[in-house]
Protein backbone atom coordinates (compact mmCIF):
# COMPACT_ATOMS: atom_id res chain seq x y z
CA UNK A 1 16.62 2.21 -12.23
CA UNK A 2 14.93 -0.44 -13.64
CA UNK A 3 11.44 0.44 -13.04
CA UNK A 4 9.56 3.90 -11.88
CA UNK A 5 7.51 4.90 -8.88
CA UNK A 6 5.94 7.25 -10.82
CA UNK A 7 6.24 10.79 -10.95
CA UNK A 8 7.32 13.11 -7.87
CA UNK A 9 4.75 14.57 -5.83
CA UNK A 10 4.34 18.29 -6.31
CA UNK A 11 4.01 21.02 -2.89
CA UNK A 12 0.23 20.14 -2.66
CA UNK A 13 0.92 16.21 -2.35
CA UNK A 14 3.42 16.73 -0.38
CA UNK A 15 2.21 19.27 2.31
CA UNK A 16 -1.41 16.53 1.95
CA UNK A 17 1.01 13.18 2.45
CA UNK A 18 2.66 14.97 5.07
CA UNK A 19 -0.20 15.86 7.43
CA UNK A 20 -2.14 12.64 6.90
CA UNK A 21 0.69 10.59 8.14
CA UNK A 22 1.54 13.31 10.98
CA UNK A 23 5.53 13.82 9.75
CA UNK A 24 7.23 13.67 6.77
CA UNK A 25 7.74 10.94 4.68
CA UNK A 26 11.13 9.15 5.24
CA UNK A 27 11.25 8.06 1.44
CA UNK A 28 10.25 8.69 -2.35
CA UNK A 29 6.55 8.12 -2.83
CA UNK A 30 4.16 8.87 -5.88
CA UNK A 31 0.16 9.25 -5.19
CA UNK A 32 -1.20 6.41 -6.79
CA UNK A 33 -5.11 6.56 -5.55
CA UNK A 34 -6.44 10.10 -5.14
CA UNK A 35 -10.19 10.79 -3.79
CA UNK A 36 -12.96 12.37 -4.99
CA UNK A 37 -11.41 15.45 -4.17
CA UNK A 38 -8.07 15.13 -5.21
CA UNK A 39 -6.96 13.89 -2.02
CA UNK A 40 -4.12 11.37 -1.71
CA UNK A 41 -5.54 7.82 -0.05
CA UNK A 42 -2.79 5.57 -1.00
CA UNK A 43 0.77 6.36 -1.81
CA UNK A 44 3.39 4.04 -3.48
CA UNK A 45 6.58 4.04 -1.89
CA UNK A 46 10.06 3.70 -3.46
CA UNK A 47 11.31 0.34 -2.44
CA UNK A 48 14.35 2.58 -0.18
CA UNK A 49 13.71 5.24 2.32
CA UNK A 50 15.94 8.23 1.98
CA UNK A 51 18.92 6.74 3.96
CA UNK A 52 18.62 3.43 1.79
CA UNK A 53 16.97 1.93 4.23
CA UNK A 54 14.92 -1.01 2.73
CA UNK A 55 11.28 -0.13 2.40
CA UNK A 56 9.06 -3.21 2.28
CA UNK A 57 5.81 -1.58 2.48
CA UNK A 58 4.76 -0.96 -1.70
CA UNK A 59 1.95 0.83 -1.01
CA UNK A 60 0.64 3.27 1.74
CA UNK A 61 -2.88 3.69 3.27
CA UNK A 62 -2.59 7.53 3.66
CA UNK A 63 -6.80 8.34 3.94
CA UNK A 64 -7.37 9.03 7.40
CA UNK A 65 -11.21 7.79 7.00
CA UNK A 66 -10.75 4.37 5.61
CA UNK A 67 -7.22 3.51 7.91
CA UNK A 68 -9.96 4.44 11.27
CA UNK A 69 -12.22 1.95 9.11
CA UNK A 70 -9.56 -0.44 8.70
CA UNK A 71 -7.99 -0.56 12.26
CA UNK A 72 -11.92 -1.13 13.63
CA UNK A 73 -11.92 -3.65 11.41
CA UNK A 74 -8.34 -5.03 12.69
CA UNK A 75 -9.09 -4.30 16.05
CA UNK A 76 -12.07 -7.16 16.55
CA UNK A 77 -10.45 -9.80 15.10
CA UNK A 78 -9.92 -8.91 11.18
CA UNK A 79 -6.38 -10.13 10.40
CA UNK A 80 -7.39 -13.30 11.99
CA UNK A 81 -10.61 -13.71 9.82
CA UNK A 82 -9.28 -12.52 6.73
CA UNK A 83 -6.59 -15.11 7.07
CA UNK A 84 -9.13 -17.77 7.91
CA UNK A 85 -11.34 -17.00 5.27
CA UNK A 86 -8.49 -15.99 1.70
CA UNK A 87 -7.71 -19.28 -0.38
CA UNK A 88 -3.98 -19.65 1.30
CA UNK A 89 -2.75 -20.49 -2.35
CA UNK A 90 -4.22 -17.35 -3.61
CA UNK A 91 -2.82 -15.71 -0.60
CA UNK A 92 1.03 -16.66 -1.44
CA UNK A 93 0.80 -16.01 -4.93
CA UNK A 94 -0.38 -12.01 -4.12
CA UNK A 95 2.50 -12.32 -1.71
CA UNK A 96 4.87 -13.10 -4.51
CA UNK A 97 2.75 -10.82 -7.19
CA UNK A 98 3.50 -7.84 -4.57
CA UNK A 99 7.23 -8.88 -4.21
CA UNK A 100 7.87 -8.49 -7.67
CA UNK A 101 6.47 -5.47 -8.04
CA UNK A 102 8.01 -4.07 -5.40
CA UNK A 103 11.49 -5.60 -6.72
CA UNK A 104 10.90 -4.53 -9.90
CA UNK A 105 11.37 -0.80 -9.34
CA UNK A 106 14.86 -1.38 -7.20
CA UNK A 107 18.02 0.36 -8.69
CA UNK A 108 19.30 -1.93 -11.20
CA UNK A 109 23.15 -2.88 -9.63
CA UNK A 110 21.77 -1.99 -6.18
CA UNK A 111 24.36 -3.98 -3.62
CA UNK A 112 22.72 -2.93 -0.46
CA UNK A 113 20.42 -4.07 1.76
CA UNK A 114 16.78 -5.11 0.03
CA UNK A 115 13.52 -4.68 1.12
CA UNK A 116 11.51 -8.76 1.35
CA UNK A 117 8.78 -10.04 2.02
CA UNK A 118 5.41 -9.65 0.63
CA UNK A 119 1.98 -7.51 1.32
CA UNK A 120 3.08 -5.63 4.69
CA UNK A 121 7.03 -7.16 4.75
CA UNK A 122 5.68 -10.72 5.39
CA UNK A 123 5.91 -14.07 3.28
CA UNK A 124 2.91 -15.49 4.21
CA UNK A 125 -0.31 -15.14 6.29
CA UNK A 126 -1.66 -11.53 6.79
CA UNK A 127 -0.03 -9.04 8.73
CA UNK A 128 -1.84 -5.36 8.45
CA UNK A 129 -5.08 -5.15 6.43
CA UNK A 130 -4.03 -1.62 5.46
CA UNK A 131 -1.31 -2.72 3.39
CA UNK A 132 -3.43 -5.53 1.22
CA UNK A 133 -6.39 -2.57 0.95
CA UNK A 134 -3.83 0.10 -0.14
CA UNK A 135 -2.48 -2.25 -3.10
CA UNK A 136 -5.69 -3.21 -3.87
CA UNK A 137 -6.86 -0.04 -4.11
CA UNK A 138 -3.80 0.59 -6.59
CA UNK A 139 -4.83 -2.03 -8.62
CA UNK A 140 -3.19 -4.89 -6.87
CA UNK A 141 -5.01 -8.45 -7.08
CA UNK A 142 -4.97 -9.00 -3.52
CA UNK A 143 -7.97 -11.66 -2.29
CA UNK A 144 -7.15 -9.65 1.63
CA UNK A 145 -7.75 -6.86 0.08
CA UNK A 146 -10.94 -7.67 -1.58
CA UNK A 147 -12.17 -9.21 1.31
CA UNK A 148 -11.52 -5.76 3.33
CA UNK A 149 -12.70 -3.94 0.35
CA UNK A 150 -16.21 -5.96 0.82
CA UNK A 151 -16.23 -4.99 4.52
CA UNK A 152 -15.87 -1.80 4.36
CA UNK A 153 -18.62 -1.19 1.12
CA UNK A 154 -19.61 2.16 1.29
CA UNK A 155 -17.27 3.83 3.23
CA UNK A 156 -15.03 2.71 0.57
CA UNK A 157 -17.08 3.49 -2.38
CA UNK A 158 -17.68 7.09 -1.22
CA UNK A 159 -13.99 7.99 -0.61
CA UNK A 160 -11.89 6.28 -3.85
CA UNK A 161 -12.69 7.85 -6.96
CA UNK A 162 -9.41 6.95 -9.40
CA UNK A 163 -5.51 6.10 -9.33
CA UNK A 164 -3.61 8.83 -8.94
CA UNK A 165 -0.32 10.14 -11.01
CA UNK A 166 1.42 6.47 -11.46
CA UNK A 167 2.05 3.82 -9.79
C-alpha cells in the first residue's frame, strides 16, 4: 500500500462507529477526530469498501450532534451559500488537495476501479457540507469547511476535542 489509513479500530470503535451510522461499516476506517469523551466524530475511510468498491468519501461525519447541526444547516439553503460565498479557486484546489490524499493511500498496483472526485465524490462546487466539515475537522484545509465550522461555533467547539488514532 502506498500510504496508511491509520491504525484499525479496536471493539469499542467499532461497536461506537457502528451504532452512530445505524449498520456496519461497508469498509476499512480509522477514527481520526474523537470527542471530549473519547467518542468517534469523524472517521477516515479506506479509499475501497470491503468488496473493492471505490470509496470516494475520505472522511466520515460519524457525531450524531454536529451531522443534525449540519443537515439544519443544509436543509435552508447551506450548500447553496457556502458555494456562493468560498473563493471558487480556493474551492478547486481543496478539491484536488482532498483527491490526493485520498489517492495517496490506494494499493500501490491497484488495477481496479478508483474512487474520483474531490470533497464528497465531486470535482467542483459543493455537494454535502458534512464531508468538507469532517476533513476539516481532520485537519483538512477546506474554505467549506471553515465556513460550516464558523456556523456552527459552539456546538462545534463543545463536541471536538482532538484527532483521533491517525489519519
Amino acid at each position: 500500500m502506498s500510504g496508511t489509513i491509520g491504525p484499525a479500530p479496536d471493539d469499542a470503535d467499532l461497536a461506537a462507529v457502528t451504532r452512530l451510522l445505524g449498520r456496519t461499516p461497508a469498509g476499512p476506517f480509522a477514527v481520526a477526530v474523537r470527542d471530549r469523551e473519547g467518542s468517534p466524530v469523524v472517521i477516515a475511510n479506506a479509499p475501497f469498501l470491503a468488496d473493492g468498491t471505490p470509496m470516494p468519501t475520505r472522511y466520515w461525519l460519524v457525531d450524531k450532534r454536529l451531522s443534525e447541526a449540519v443537515s439544519r444547516l443544509e436543509s435552508v439553503g447551506g450548500v447553496r451559500a457556502a458555494g456562493d460565498a468560498v473563493d471558487q479557486v480556493a474551492l478547486r484546489e481543496a478539491h484536488a488537495r482532498y483527491a490526493r490524499e485520498r489517492d495517496a493511500v490506494v494499493p500501490t498496483g491497484w488495477e481496479g476501479p478508483r474512487p474520483s472526485g474531490g470533497v464528497g465524490g465531486t470535482r467542483r462546487g459543493v455537494k454535502c457540507l458534512h464531508a468538507h466539515l469532517a476533513w476539516w475537522l481532520a485537519g483538512g484545509d477546506d474554505p467549506v469547511g471553515d465556513w460550516v465550522a464558523a456556523r456552527l461555533g459552539a456546538q462545534l467547539a463543545g463536541r471536538v476535542l482532538s484527532q483521533g488514532d491517525g489519519a
